[in-house]
C-alpha atoms as a PDB file:
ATOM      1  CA  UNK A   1     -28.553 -46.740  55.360  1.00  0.00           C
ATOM      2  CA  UNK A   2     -29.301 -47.339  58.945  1.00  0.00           C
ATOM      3  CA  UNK A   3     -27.450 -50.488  59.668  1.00  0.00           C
ATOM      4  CA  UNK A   4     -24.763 -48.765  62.099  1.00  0.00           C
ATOM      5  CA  UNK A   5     -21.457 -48.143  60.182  1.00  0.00           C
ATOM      6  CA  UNK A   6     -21.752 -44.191  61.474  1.00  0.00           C
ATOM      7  CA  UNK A   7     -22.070 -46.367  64.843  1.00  0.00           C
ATOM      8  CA  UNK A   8     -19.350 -48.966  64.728  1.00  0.00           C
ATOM      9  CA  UNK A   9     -17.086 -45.834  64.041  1.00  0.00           C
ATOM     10  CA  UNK A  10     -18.116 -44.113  66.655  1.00  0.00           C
ATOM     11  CA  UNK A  11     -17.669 -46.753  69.091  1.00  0.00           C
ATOM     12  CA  UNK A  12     -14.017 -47.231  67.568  1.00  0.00           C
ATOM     13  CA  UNK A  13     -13.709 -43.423  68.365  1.00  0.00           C
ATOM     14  CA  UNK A  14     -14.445 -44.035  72.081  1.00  0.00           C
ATOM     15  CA  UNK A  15     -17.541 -41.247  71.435  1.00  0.00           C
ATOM     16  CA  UNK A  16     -20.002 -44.499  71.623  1.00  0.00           C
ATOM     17  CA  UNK A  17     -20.443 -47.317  74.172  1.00  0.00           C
ATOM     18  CA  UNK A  18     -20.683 -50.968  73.041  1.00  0.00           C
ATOM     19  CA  UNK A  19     -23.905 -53.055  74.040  1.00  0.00           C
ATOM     20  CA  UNK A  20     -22.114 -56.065  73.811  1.00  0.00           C
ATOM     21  CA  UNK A  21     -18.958 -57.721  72.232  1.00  0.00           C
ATOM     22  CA  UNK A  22     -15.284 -56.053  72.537  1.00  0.00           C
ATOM     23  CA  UNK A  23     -13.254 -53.767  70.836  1.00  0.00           C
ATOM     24  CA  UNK A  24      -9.594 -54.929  70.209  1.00  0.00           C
ATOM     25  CA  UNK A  25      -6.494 -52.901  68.608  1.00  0.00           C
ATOM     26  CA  UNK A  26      -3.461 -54.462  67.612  1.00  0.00           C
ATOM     27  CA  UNK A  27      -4.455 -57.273  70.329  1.00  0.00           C
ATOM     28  CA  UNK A  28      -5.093 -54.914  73.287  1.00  0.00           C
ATOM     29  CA  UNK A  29      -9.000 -54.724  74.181  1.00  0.00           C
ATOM     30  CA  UNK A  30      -9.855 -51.247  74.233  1.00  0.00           C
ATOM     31  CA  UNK A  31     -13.684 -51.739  74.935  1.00  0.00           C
ATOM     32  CA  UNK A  32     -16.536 -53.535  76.342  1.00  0.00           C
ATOM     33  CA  UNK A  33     -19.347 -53.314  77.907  1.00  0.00           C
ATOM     34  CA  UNK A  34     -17.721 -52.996  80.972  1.00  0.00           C
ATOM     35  CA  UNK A  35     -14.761 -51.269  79.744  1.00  0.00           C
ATOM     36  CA  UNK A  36     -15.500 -47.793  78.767  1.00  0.00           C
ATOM     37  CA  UNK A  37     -13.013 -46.437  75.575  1.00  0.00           C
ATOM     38  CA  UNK A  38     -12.455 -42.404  76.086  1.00  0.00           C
ATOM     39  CA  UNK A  39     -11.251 -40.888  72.951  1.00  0.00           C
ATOM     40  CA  UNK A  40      -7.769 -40.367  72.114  1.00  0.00           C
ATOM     41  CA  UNK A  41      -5.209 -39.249  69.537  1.00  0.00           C
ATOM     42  CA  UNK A  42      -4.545 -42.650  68.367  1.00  0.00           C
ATOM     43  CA  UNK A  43      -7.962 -42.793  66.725  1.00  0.00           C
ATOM     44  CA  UNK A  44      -8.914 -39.592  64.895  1.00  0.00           C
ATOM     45  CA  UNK A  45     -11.982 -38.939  62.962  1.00  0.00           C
ATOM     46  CA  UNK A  46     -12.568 -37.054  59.750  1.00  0.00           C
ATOM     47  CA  UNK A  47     -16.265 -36.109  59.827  1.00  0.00           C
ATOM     48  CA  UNK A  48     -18.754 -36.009  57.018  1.00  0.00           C
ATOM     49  CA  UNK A  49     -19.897 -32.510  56.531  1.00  0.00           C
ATOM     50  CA  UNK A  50     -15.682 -31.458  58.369  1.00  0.00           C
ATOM     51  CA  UNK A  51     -14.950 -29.619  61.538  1.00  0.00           C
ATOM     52  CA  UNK A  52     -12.508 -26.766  60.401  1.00  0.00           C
ATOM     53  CA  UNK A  53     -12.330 -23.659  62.423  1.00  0.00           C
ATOM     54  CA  UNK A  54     -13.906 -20.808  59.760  1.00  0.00           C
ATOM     55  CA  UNK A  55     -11.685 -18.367  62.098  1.00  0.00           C
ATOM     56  CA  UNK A  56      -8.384 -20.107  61.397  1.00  0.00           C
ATOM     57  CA  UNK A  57      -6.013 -20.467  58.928  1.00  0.00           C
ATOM     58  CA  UNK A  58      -5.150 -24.123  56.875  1.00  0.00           C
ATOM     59  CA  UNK A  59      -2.058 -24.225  58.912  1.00  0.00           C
ATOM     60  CA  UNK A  60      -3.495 -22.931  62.166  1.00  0.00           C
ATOM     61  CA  UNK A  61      -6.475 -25.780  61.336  1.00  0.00           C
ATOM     62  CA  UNK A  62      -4.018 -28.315  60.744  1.00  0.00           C
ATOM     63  CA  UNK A  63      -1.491 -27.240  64.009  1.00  0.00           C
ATOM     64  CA  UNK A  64      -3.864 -26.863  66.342  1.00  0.00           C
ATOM     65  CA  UNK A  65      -4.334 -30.377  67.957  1.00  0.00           C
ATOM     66  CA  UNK A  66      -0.385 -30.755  68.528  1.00  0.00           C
ATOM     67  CA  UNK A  67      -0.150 -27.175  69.975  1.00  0.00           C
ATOM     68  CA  UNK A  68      -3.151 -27.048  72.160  1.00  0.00           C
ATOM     69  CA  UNK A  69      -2.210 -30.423  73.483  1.00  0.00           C
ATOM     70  CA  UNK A  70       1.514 -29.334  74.110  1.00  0.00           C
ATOM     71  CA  UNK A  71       2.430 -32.390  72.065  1.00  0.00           C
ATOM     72  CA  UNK A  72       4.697 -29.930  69.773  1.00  0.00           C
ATOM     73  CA  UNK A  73       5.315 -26.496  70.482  1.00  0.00           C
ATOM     74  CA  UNK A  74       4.142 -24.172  67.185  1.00  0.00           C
ATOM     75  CA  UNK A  75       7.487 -24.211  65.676  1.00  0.00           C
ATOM     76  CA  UNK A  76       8.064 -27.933  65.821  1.00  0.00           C
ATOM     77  CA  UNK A  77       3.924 -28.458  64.811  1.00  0.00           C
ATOM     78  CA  UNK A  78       4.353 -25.783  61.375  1.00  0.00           C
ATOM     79  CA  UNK A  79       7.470 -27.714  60.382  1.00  0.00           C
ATOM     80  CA  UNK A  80       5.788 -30.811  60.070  1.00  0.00           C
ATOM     81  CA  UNK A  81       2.321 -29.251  59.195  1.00  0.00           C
ATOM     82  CA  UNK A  82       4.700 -27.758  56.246  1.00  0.00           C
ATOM     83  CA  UNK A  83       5.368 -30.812  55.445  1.00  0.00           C
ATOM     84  CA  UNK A  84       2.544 -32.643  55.110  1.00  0.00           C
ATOM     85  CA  UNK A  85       1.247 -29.679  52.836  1.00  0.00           C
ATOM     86  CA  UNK A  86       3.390 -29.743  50.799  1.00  0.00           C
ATOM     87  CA  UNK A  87       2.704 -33.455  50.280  1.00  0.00           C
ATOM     88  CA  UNK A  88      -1.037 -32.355  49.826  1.00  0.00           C
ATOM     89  CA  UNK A  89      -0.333 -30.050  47.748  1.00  0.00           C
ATOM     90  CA  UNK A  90      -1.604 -27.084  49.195  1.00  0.00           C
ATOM     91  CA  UNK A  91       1.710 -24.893  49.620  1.00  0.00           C
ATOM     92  CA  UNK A  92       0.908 -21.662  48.974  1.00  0.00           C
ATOM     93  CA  UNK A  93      -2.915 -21.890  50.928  1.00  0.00           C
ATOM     94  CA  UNK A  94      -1.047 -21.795  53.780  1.00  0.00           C
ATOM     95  CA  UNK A  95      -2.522 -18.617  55.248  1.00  0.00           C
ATOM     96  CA  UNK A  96      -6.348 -18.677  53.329  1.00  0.00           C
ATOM     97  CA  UNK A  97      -9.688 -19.028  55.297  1.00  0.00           C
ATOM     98  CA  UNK A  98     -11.691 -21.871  54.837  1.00  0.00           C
ATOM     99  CA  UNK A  99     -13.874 -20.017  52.952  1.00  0.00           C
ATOM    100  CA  UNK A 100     -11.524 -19.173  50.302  1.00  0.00           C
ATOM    101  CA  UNK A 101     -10.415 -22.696  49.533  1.00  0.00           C
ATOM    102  CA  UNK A 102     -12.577 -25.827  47.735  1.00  0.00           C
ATOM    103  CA  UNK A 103     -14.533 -28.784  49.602  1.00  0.00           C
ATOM    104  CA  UNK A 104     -11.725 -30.643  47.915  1.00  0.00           C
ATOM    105  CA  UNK A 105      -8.965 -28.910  49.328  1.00  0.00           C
ATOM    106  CA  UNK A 106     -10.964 -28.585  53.186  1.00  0.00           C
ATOM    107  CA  UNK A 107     -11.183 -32.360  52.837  1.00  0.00           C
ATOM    108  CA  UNK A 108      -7.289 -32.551  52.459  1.00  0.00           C
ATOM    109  CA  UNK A 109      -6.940 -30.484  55.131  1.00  0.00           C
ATOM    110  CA  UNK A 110      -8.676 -32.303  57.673  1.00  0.00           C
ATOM    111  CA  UNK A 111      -6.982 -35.337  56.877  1.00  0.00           C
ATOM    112  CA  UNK A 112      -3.720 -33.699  57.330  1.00  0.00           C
ATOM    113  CA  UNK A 113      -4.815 -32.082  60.342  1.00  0.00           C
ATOM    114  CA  UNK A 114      -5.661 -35.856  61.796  1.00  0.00           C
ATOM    115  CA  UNK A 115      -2.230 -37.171  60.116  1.00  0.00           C
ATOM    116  CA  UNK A 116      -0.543 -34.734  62.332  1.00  0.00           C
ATOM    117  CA  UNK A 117      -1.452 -36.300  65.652  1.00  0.00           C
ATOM    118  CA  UNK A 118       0.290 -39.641  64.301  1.00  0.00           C
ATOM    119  CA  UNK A 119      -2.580 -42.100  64.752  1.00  0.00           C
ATOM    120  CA  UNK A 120      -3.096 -45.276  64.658  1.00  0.00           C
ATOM    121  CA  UNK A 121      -6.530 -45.454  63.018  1.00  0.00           C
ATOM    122  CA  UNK A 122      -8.171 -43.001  60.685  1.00  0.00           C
ATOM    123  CA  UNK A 123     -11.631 -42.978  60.616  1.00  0.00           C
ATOM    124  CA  UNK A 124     -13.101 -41.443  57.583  1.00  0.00           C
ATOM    125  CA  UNK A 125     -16.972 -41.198  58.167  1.00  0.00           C
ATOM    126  CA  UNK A 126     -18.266 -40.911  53.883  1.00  0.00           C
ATOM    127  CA  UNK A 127     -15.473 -38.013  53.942  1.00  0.00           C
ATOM    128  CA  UNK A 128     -16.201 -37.377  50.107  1.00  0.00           C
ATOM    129  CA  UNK A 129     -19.983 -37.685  49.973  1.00  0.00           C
ATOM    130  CA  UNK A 130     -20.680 -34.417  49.031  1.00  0.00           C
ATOM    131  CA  UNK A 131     -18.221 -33.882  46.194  1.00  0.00           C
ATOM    132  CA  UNK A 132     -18.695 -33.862  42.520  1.00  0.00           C
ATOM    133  CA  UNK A 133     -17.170 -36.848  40.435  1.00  0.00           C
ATOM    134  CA  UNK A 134     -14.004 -34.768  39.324  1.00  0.00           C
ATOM    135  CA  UNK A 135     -13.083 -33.507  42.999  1.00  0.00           C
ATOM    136  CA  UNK A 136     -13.742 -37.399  44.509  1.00  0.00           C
ATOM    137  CA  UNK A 137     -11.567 -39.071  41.648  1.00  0.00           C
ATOM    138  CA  UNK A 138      -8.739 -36.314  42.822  1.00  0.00           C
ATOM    139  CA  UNK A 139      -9.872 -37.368  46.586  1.00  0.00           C
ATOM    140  CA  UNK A 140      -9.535 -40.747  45.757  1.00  0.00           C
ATOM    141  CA  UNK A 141      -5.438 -40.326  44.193  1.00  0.00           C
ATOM    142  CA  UNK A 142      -4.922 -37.718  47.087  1.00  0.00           C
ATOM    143  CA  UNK A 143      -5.710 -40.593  49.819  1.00  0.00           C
ATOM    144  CA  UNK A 144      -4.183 -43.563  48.199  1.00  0.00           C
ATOM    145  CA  UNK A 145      -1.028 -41.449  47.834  1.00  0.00           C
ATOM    146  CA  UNK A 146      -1.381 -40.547  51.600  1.00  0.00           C
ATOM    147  CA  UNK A 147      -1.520 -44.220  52.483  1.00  0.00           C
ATOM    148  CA  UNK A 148       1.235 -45.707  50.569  1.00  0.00           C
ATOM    149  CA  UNK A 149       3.179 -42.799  51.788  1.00  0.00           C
ATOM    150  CA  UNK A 150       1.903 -43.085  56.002  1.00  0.00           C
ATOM    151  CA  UNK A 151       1.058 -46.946  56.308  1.00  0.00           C
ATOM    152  CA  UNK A 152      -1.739 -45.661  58.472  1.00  0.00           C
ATOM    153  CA  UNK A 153      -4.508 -47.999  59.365  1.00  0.00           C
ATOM    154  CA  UNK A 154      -8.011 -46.656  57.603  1.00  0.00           C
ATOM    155  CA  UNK A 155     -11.654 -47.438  58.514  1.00  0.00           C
ATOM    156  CA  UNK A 156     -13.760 -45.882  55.555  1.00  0.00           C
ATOM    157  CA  UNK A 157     -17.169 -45.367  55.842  1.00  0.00           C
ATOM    158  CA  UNK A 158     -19.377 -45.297  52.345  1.00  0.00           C
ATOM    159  CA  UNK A 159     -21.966 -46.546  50.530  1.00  0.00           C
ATOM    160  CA  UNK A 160     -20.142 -46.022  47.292  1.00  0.00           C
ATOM    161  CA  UNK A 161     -19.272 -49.138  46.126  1.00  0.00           C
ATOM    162  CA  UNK A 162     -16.813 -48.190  43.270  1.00  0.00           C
ATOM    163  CA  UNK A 163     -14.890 -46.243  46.068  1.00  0.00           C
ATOM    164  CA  UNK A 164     -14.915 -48.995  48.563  1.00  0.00           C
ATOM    165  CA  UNK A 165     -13.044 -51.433  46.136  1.00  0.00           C
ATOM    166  CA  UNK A 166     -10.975 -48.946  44.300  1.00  0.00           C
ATOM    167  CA  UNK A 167      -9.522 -47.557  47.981  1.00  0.00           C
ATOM    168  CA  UNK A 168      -9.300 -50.685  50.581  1.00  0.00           C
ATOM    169  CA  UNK A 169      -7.707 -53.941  51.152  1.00  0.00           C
ATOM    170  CA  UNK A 170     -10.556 -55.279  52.385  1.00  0.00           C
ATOM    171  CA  UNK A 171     -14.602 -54.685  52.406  1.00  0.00           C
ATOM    172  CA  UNK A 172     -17.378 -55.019  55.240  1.00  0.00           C
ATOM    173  CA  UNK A 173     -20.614 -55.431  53.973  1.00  0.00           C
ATOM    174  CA  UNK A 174     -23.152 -55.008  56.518  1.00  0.00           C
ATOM    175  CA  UNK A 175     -26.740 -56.131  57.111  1.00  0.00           C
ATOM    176  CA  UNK A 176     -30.007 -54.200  57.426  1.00  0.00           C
ATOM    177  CA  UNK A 177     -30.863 -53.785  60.912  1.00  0.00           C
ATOM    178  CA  UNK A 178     -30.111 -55.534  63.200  1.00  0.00           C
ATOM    179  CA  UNK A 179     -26.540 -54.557  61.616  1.00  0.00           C
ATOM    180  CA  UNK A 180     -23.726 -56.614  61.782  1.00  0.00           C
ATOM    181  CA  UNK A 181     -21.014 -57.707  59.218  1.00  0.00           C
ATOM    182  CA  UNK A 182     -22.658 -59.889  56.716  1.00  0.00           C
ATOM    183  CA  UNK A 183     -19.106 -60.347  54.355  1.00  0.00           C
ATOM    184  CA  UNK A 184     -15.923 -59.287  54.134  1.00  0.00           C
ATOM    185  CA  UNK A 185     -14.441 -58.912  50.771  1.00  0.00           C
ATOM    186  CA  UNK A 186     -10.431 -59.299  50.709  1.00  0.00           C
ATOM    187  CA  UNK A 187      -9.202 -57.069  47.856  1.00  0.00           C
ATOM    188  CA  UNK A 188      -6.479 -58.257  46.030  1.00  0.00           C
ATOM    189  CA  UNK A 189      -5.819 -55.122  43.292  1.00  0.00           C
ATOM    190  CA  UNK A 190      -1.861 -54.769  43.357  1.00  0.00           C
ATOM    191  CA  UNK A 191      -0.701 -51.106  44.711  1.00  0.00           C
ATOM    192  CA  UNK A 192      -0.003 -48.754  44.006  1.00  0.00           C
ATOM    193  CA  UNK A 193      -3.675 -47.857  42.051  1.00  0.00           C
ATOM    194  CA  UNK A 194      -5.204 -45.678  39.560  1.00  0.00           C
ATOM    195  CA  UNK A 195      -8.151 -44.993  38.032  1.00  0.00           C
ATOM    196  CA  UNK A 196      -7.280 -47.761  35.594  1.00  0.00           C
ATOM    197  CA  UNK A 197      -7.297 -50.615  37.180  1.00  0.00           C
ATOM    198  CA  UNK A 198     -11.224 -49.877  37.838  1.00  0.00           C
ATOM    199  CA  UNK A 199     -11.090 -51.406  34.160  1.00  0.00           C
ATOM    200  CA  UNK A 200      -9.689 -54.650  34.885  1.00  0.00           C
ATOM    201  CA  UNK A 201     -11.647 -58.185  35.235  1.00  0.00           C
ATOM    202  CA  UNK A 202     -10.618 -58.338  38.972  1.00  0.00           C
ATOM    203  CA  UNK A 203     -12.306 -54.843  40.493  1.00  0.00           C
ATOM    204  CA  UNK A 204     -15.622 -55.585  38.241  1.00  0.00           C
ATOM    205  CA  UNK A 205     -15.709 -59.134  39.943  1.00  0.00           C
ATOM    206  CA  UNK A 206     -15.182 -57.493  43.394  1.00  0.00           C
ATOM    207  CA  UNK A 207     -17.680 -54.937  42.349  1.00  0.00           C
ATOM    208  CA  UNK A 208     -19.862 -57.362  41.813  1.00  0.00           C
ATOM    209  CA  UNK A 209     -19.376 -59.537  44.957  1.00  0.00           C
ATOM    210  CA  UNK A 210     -20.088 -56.563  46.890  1.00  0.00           C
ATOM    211  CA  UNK A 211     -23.194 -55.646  44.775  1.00  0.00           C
ATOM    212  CA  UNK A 212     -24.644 -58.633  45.192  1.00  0.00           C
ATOM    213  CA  UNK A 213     -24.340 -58.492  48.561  1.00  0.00           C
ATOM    214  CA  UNK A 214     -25.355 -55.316  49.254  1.00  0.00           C
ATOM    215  CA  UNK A 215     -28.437 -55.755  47.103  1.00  0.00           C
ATOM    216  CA  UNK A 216     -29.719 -58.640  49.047  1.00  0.00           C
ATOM    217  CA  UNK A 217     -29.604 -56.517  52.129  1.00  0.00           C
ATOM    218  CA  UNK A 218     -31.758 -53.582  50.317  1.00  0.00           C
ATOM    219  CA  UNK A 219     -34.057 -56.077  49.249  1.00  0.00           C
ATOM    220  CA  UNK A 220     -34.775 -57.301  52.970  1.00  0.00           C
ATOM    221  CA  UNK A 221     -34.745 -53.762  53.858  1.00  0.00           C
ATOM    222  CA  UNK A 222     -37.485 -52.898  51.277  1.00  0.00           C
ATOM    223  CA  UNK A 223     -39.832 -55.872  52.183  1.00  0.00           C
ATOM    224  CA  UNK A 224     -39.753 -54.769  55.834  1.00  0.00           C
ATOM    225  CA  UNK A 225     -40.734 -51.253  54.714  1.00  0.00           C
END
């Protein structure tokens, strides 16, 4: 806690301004410190405790961006909001409040409500925090099916290190303040995963990698009180 992945997001985002170094995506410098990065629909952010509109529909939530923008008119934005609900599977929620539906099935529907803009980056800020074991193992099949299905780039913010392993290709661990990236972790697990493979030799040995990283950090953390 506190080492600045909420930040490093956020400065992704364009919502934050780098003190120093440069932000680059696929090659193009997007920010500096003298280069100020406004946010966009390229990058889209899935927040921790969500954004939906309490007054709107799922597929008003999820059309809005595309519509609002006059990216897609509302015909051409339900089509493929249809789409990507049925993929979710959420048909039939179509026209319920937020309040009528689960935290799992809001979280679905504000990552298909980013998908629909088309980014480039996701950025999932500890998107499943809050949720009981059950409802994060279904959040957990629910994204990895999104991903093999999209390609889309994914920063994931968490300090779950289970769900860190078991969902990227590759892990930061960062460092207690000042934070920066201490080690990356290249995750080799073959896709498409399940909940099995958290079984195998290889995802307890990058478990443990990480652990041990992330311990050592806690550690300096605790002696500085």
């Amino acid at each position: 806690s506190g080492s600045g992945k909420t930040t490093t997001l956020m400065m992704i985002a364009g919502f934050e301004t780098p003190t120093s170094g440069e932000i680059y995506l696929d090659g193009k410098l997007m920010a500096s410190t003298t280069k100020k990065l406004q946010p966009g629909p390229d990058r889209v952010v899935v927040f921790q405790h969500g954004a939906l509109f309490d007054w709107k529909t799922v597929l008003d939530n999820i059309i809005f961006g595309p519509v609002v923008t006059g990216v897609l008119t509302k015909k051409q934005a339900t089509e493929k909001a249809q789409s990507l609900i049925n993929m979710a599977g959420l048909q039939g929620y179509e026209n319920d409040f937020p309040i009528r539906i689960s935290s799992g099935m809001k979280r679905r529907v504000e990552i298909l409500r980013a998908l629909i803009n088309e980014p480039q980056v996701l950025l999932l800020d500890e998107p499943y925090r809050a949720l009981d074991a059950i409802t994060k193992g279904i959040m957990h099949k629910f994204l990895l099916d999104v991903f093999d299905r999209v390609q889309k780039t994914i920063m994931f913010i968490t300090h779950d290190l289970d769900e860190s392993v078991y969902l990227a290709d590759r892990v930061g661990v960062m460092t207690t303040r000042p934070g920066k990236f201490k080690k990356w972790i290249e995750v080799d697990l073959p896709r498409p995963r399940d909940f099995h493979i958290k079984e195998s030799p290889r995802f307890l040995e990058l478990k443990r990698e990480a652990m041990e990283a992330v311990i050592e950090e806690a550690q300096k953390s605790f002696e500085r009180g």
